[in-house]
N, C-alpha and C. Protein backbone atom coordinates (compact mmCIF):
# COMPACT_ATOMS: atom_id res chain seq x y z
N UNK A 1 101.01 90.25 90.08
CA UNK A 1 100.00 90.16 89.05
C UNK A 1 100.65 90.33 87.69
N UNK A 2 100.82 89.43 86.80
CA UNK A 2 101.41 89.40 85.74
C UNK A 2 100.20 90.06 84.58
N UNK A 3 99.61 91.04 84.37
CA UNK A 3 98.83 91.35 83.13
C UNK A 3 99.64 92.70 83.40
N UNK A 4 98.73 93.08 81.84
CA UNK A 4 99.40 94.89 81.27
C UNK A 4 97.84 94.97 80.88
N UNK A 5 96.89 96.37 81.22
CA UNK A 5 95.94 96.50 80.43
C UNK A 5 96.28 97.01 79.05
N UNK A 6 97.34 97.85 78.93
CA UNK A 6 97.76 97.71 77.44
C UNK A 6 97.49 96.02 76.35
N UNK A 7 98.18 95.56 76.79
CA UNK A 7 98.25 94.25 76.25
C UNK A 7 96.40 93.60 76.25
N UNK A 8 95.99 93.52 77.22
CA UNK A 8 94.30 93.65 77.34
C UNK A 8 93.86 94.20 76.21
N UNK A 9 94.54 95.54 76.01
CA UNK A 9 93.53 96.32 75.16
C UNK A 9 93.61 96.02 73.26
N UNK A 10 94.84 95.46 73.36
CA UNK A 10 95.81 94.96 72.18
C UNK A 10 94.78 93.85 71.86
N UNK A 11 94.81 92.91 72.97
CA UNK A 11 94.26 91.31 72.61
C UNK A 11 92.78 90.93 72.79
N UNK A 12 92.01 92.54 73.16
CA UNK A 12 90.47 92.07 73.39
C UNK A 12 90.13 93.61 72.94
N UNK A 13 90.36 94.30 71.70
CA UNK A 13 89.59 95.65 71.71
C UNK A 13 88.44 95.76 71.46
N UNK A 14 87.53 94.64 71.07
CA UNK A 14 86.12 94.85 71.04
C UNK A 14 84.98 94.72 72.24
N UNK A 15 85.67 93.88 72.81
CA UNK A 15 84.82 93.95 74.24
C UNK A 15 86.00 94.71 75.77
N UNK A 16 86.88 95.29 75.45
CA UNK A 16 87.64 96.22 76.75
C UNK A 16 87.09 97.40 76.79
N UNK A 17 86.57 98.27 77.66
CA UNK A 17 85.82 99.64 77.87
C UNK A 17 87.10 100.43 78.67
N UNK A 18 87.69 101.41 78.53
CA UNK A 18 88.60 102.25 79.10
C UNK A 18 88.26 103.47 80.03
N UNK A 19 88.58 103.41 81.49
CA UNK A 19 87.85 105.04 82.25
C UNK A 19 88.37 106.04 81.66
N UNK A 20 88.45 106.93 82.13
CA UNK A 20 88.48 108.38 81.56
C UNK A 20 89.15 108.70 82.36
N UNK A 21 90.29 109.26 81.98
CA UNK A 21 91.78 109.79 82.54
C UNK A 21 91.89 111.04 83.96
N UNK A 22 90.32 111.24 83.75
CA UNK A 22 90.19 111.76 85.02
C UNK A 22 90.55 111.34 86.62
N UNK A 23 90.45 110.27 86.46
CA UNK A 23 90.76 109.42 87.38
C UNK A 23 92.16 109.22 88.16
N UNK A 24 92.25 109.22 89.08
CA UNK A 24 94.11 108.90 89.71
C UNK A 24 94.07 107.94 91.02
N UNK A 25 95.38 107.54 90.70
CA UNK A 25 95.55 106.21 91.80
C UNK A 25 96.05 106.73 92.75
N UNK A 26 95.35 106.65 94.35
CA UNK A 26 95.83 107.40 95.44
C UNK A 26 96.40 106.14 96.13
N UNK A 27 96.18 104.79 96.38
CA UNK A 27 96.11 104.11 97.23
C UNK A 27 97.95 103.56 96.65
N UNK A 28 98.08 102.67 97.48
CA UNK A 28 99.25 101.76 97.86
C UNK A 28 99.67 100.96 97.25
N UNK A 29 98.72 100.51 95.67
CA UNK A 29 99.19 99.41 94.95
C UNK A 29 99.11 99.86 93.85
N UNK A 30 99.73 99.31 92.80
CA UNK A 30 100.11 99.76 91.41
C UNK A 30 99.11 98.78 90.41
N UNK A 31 98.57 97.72 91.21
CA UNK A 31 97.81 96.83 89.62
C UNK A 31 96.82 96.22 91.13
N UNK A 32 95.67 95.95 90.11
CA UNK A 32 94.15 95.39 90.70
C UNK A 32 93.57 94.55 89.68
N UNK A 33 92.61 93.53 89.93
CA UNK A 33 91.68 93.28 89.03
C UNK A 33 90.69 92.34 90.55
N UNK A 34 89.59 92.26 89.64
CA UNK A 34 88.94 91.34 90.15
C UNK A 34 87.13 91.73 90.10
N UNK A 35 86.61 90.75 90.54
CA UNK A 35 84.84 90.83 89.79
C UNK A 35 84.51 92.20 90.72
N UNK A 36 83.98 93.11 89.78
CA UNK A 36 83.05 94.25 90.19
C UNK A 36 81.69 94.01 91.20
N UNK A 37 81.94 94.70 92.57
CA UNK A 37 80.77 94.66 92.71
C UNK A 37 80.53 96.81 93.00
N UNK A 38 78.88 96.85 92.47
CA UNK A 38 78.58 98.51 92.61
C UNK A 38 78.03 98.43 94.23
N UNK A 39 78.18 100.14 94.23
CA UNK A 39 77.33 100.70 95.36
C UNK A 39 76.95 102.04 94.98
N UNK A 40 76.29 102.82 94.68
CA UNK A 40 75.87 104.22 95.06
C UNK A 40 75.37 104.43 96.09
N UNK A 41 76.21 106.07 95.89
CA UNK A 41 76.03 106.76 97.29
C UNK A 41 75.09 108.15 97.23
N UNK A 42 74.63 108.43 98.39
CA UNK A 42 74.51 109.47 98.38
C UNK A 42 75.19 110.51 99.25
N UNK A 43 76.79 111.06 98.99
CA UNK A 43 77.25 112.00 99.86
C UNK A 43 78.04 111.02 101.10
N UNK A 44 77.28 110.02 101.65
CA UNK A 44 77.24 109.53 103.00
C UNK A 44 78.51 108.07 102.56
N UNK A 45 79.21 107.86 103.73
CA UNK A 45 79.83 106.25 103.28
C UNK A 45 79.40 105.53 104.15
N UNK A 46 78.76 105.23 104.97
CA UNK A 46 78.13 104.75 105.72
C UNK A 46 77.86 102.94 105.60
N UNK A 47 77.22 103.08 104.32
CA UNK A 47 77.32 101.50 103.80
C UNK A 47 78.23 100.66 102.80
N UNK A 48 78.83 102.13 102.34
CA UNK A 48 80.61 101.56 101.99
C UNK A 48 81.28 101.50 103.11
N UNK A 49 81.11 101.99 104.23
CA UNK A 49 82.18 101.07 105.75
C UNK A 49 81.35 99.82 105.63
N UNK A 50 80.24 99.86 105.68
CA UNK A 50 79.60 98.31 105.79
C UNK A 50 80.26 97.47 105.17
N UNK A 51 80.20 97.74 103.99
CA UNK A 51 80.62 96.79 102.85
C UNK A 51 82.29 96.01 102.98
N UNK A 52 83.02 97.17 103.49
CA UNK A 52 84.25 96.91 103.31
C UNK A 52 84.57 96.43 104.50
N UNK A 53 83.85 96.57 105.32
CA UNK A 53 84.44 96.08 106.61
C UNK A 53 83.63 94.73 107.12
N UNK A 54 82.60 94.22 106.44
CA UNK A 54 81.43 93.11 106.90
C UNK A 54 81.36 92.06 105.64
N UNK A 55 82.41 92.29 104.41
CA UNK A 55 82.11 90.98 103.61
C UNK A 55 83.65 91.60 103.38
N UNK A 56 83.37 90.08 103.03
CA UNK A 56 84.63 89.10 102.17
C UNK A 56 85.16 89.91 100.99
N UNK A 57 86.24 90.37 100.58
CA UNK A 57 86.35 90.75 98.82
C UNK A 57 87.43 90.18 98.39
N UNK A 58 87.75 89.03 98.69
CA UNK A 58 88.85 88.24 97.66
C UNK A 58 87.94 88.29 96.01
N UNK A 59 89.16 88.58 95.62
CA UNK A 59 88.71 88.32 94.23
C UNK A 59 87.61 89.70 93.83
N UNK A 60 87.64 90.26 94.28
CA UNK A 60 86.61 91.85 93.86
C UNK A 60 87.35 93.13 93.90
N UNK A 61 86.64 93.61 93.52
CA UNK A 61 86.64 95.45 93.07
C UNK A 61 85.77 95.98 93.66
N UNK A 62 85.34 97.22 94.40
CA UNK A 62 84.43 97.40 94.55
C UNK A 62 84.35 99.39 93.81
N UNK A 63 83.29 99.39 92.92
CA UNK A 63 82.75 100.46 91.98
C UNK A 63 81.79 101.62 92.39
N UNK A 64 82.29 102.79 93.03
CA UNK A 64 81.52 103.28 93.94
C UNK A 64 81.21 104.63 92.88
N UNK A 65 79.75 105.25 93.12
CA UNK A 65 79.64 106.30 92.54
C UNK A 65 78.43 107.52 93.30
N UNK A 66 79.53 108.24 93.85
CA UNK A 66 78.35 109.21 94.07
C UNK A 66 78.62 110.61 93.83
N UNK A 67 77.98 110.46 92.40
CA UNK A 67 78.42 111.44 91.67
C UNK A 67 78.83 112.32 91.22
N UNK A 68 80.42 112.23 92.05
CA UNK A 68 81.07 113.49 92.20
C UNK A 68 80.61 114.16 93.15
N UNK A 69 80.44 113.92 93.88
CA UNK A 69 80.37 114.69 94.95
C UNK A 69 81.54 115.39 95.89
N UNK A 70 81.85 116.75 95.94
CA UNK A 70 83.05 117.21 96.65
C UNK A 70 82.66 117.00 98.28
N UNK A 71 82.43 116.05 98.73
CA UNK A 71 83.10 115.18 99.93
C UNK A 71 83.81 113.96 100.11
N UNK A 72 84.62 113.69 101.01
CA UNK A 72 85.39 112.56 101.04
C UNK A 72 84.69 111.16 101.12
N UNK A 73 84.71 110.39 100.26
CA UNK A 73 84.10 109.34 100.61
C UNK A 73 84.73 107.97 101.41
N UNK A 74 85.99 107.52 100.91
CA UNK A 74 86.97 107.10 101.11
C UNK A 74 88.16 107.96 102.25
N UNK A 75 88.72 106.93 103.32
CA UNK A 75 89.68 107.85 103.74
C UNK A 75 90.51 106.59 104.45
N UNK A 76 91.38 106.52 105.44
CA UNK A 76 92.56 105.75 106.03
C UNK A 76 91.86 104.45 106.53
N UNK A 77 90.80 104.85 107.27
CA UNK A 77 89.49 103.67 108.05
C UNK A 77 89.18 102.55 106.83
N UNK A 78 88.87 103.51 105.77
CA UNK A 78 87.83 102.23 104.84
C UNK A 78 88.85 101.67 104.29
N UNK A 79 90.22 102.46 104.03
CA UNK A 79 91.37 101.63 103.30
C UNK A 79 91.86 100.38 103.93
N UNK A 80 91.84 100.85 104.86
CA UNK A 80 92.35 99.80 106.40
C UNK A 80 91.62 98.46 106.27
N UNK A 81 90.07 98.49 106.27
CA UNK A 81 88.89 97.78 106.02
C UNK A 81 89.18 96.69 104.61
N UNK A 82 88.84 97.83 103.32
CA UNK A 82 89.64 96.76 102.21
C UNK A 82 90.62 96.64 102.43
N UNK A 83 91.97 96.67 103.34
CA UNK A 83 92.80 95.77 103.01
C UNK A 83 92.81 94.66 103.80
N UNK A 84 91.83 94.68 105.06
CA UNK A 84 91.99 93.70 105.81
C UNK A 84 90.75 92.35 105.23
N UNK A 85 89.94 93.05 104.03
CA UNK A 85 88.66 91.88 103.79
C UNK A 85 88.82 91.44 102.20
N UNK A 86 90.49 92.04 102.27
CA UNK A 86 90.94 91.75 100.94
C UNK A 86 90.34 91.99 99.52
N UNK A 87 89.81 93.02 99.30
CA UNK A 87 89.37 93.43 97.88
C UNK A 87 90.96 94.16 97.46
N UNK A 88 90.87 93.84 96.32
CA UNK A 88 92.05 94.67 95.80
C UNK A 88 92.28 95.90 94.72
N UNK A 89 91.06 96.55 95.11
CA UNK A 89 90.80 97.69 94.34
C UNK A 89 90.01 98.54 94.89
N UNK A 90 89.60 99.93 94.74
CA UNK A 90 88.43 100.50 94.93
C UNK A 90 88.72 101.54 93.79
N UNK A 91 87.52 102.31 93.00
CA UNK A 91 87.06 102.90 92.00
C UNK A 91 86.10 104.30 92.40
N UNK A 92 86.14 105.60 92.63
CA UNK A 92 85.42 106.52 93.49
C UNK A 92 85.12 107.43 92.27
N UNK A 93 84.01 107.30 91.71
CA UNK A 93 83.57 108.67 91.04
C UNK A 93 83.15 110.01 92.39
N UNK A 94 84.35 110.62 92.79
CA UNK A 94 84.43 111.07 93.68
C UNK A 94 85.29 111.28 93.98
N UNK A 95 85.58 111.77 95.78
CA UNK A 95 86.74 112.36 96.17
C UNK A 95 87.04 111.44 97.38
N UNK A 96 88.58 111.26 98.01
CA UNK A 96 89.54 110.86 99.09
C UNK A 96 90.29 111.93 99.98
N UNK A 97 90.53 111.40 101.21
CA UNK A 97 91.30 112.08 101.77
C UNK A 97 92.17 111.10 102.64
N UNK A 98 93.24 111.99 103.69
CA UNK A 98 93.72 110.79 104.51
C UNK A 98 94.95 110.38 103.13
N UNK A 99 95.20 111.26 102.45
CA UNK A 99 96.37 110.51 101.24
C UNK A 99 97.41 110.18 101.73
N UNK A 100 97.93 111.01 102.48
CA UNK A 100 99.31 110.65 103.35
C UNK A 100 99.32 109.42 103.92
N UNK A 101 98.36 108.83 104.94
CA UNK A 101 98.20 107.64 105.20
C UNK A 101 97.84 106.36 104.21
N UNK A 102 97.08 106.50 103.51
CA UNK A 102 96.73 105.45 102.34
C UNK A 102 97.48 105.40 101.08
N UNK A 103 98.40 105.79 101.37
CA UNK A 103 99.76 105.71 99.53
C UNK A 103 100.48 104.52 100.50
N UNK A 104 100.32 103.86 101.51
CA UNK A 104 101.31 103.14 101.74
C UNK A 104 100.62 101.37 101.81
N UNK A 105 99.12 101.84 102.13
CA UNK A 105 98.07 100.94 102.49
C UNK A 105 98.15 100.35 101.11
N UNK A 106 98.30 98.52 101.07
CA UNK A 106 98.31 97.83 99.40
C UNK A 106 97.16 97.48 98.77
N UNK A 107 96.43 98.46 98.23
CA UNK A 107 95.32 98.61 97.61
C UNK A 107 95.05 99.86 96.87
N UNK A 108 94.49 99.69 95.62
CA UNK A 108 94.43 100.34 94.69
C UNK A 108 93.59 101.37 94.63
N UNK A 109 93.49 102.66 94.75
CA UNK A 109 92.18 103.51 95.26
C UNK A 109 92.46 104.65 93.46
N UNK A 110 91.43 104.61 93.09
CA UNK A 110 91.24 105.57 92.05
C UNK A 110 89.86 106.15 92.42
N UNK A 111 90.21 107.59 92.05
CA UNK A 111 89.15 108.82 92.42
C UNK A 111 90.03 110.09 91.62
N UNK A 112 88.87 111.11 91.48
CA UNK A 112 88.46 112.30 91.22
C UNK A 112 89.19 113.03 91.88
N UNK A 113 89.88 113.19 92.96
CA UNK A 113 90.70 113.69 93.48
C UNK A 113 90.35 113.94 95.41
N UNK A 114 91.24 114.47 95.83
CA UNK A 114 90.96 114.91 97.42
C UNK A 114 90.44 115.93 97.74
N UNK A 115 89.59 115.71 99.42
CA UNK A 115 88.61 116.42 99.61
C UNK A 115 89.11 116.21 101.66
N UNK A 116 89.25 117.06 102.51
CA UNK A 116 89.10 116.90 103.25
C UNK A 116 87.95 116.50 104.28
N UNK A 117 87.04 116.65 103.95
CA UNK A 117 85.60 117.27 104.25
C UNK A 117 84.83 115.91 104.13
N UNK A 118 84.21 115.58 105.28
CA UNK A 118 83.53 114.06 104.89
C UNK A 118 81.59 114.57 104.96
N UNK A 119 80.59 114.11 104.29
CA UNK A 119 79.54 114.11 104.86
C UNK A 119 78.72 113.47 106.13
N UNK A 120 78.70 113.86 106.99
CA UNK A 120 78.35 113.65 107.98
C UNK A 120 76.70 112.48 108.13
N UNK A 121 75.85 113.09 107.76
CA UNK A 121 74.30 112.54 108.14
C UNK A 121 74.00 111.63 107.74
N UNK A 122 73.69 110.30 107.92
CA UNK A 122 73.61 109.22 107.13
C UNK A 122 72.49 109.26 106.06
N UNK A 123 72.76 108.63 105.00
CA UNK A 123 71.72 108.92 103.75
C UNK A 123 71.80 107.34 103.47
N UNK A 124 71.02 107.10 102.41
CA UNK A 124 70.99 105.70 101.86
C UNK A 124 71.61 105.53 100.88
N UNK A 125 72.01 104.47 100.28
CA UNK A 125 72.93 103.85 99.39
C UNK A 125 72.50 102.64 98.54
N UNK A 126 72.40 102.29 97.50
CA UNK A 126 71.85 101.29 96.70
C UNK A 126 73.21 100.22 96.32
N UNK A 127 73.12 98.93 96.62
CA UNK A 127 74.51 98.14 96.68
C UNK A 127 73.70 97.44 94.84
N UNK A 128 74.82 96.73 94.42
CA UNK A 128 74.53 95.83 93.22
C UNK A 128 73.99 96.50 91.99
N UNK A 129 73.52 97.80 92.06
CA UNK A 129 73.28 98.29 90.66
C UNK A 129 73.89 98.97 89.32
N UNK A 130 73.49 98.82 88.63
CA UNK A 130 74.00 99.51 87.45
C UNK A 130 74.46 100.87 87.38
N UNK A 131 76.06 101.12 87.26
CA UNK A 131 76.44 102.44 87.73
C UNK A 131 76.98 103.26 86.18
N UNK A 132 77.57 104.48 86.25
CA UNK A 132 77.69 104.57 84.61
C UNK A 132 78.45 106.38 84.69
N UNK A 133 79.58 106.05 84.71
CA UNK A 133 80.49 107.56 84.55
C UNK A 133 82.33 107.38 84.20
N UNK A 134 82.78 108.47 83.41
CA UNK A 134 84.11 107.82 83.07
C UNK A 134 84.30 107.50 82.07
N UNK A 135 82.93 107.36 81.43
CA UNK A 135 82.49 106.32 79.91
C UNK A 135 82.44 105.14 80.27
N UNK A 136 82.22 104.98 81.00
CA UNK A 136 82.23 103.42 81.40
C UNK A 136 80.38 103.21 81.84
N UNK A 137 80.20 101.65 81.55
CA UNK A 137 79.10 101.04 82.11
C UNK A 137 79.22 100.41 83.25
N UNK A 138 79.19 99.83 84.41
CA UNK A 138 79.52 99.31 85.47
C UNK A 138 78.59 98.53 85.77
N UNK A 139 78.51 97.22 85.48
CA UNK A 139 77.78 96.42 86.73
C UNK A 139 78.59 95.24 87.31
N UNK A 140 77.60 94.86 88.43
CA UNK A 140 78.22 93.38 89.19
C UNK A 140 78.52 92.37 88.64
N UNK A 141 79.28 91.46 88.10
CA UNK A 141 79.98 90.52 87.72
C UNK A 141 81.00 90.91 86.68
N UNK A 142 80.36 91.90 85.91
CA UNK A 142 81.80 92.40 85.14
C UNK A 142 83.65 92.51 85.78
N UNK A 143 84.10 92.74 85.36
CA UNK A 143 85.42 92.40 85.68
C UNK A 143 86.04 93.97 85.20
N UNK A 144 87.04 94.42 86.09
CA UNK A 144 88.05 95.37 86.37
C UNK A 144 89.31 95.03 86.28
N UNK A 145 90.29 95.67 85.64
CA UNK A 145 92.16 95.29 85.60
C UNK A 145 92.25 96.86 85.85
N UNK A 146 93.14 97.28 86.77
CA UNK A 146 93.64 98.23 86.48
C UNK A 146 95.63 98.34 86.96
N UNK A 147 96.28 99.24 86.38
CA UNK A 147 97.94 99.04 86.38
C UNK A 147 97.98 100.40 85.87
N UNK A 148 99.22 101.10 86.32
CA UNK A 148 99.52 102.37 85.81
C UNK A 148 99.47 103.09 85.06
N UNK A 149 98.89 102.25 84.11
CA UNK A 149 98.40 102.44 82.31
C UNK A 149 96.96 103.10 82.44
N UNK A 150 95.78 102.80 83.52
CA UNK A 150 94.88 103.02 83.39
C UNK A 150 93.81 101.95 84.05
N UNK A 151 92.44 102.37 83.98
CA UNK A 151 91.85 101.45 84.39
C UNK A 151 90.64 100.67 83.13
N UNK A 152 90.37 99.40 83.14
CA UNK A 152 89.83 98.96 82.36
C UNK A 152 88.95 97.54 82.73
N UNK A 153 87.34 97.64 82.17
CA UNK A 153 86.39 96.80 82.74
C UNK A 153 85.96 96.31 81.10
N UNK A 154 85.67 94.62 81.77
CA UNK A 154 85.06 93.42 80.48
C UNK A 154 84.28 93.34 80.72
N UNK A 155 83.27 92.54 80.33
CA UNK A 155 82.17 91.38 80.65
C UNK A 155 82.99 90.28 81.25
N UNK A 156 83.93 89.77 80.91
CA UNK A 156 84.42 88.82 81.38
C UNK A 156 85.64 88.34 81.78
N UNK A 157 86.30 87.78 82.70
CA UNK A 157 87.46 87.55 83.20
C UNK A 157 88.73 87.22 82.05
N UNK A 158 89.53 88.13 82.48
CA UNK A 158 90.75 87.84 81.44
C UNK A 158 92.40 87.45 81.70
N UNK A 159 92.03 87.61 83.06
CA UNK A 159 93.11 87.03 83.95
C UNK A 159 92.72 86.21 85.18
N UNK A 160 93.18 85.07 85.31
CA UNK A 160 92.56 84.04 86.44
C UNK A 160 93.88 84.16 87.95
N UNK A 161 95.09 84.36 87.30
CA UNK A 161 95.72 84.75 88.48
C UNK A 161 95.47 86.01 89.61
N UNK A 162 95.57 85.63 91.00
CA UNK A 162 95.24 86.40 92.01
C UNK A 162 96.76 86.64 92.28
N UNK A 163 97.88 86.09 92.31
CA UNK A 163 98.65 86.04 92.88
C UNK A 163 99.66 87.94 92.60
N UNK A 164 100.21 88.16 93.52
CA UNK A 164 100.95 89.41 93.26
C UNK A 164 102.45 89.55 92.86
């Protein structure tokens, strides 16, 4: 993937939105982009395995938020999942575990940090809506770059290459 979000931020500062440094890259790859799609959670991942394991994500991100919550939402299974349905990112206002296994998996995982501890009971989850933490606004079609520099979402596509 040939972009820098630096350079992004250089050549589009009126419409680039920047997360909040809270954030860290656990997963296996060093740079992501591709069209946002949301999910909120509640506690449960239940329909983030759905998601990642029952559609397609060439060309996506997927923007998960449940709001900080100190359980694992993400872990080795769902990494496994996006990498096999090809999204090349995931975004967790929240927590991961399973790090040892997923720093090697090639996909980009940013979160709040690790949590051993998963929620158990299934709860419901809202896919496609308007999500909002980080300083960031989040919705579906917007666009995500992220690279070691940070992570950063447009309105609109600013790199057309997929290639790595």
């Amino acid at each position: 993937m040939n972009f820098f979000t630096a350079d992004f931020c250089d050549e589009h500062p009126e419409s680039v939105d920047v997360l909040s440094p809270d954030f860290k890259n656990y997963g296996g790859a060093n740079k992501c982009h591709g069209e946002i799609v949301t999910i909120k959670l509640n506690k449960n991942n239940s329909e983030l395995i759905k998601l990642l394991r029952d559609e397609d994500g060439t060309g996506k991100v997927v923007v998960v938020d449940v709001s900080a919550e100190y359980f694992a939402v993400v872990g080795e299974n769902l990494m496994k999942f996006a990498q096999q349905n090809n999204y090349s990112g995931i975004i967790i206002n929240g927590y991961i575990r399973d790090t040892f296994q997923i720093k090697d998996i090639p996909v980009v995982l940013y979160a709040l940090g690790r949590c051993p501890k998963k929620y158990i009971p299934v709860t419901e989850a809202q896919k496609n809506v308007p999500l909002s933490f980080g300083g960031i606004n989040f919705k579906n079609g917007s666009y995500l770059y992220a690279d070691t520099d940070g992570v950063i979402i447009t309105n609109k596509a600013l790199h057309k290459s997929s290639r790595v």
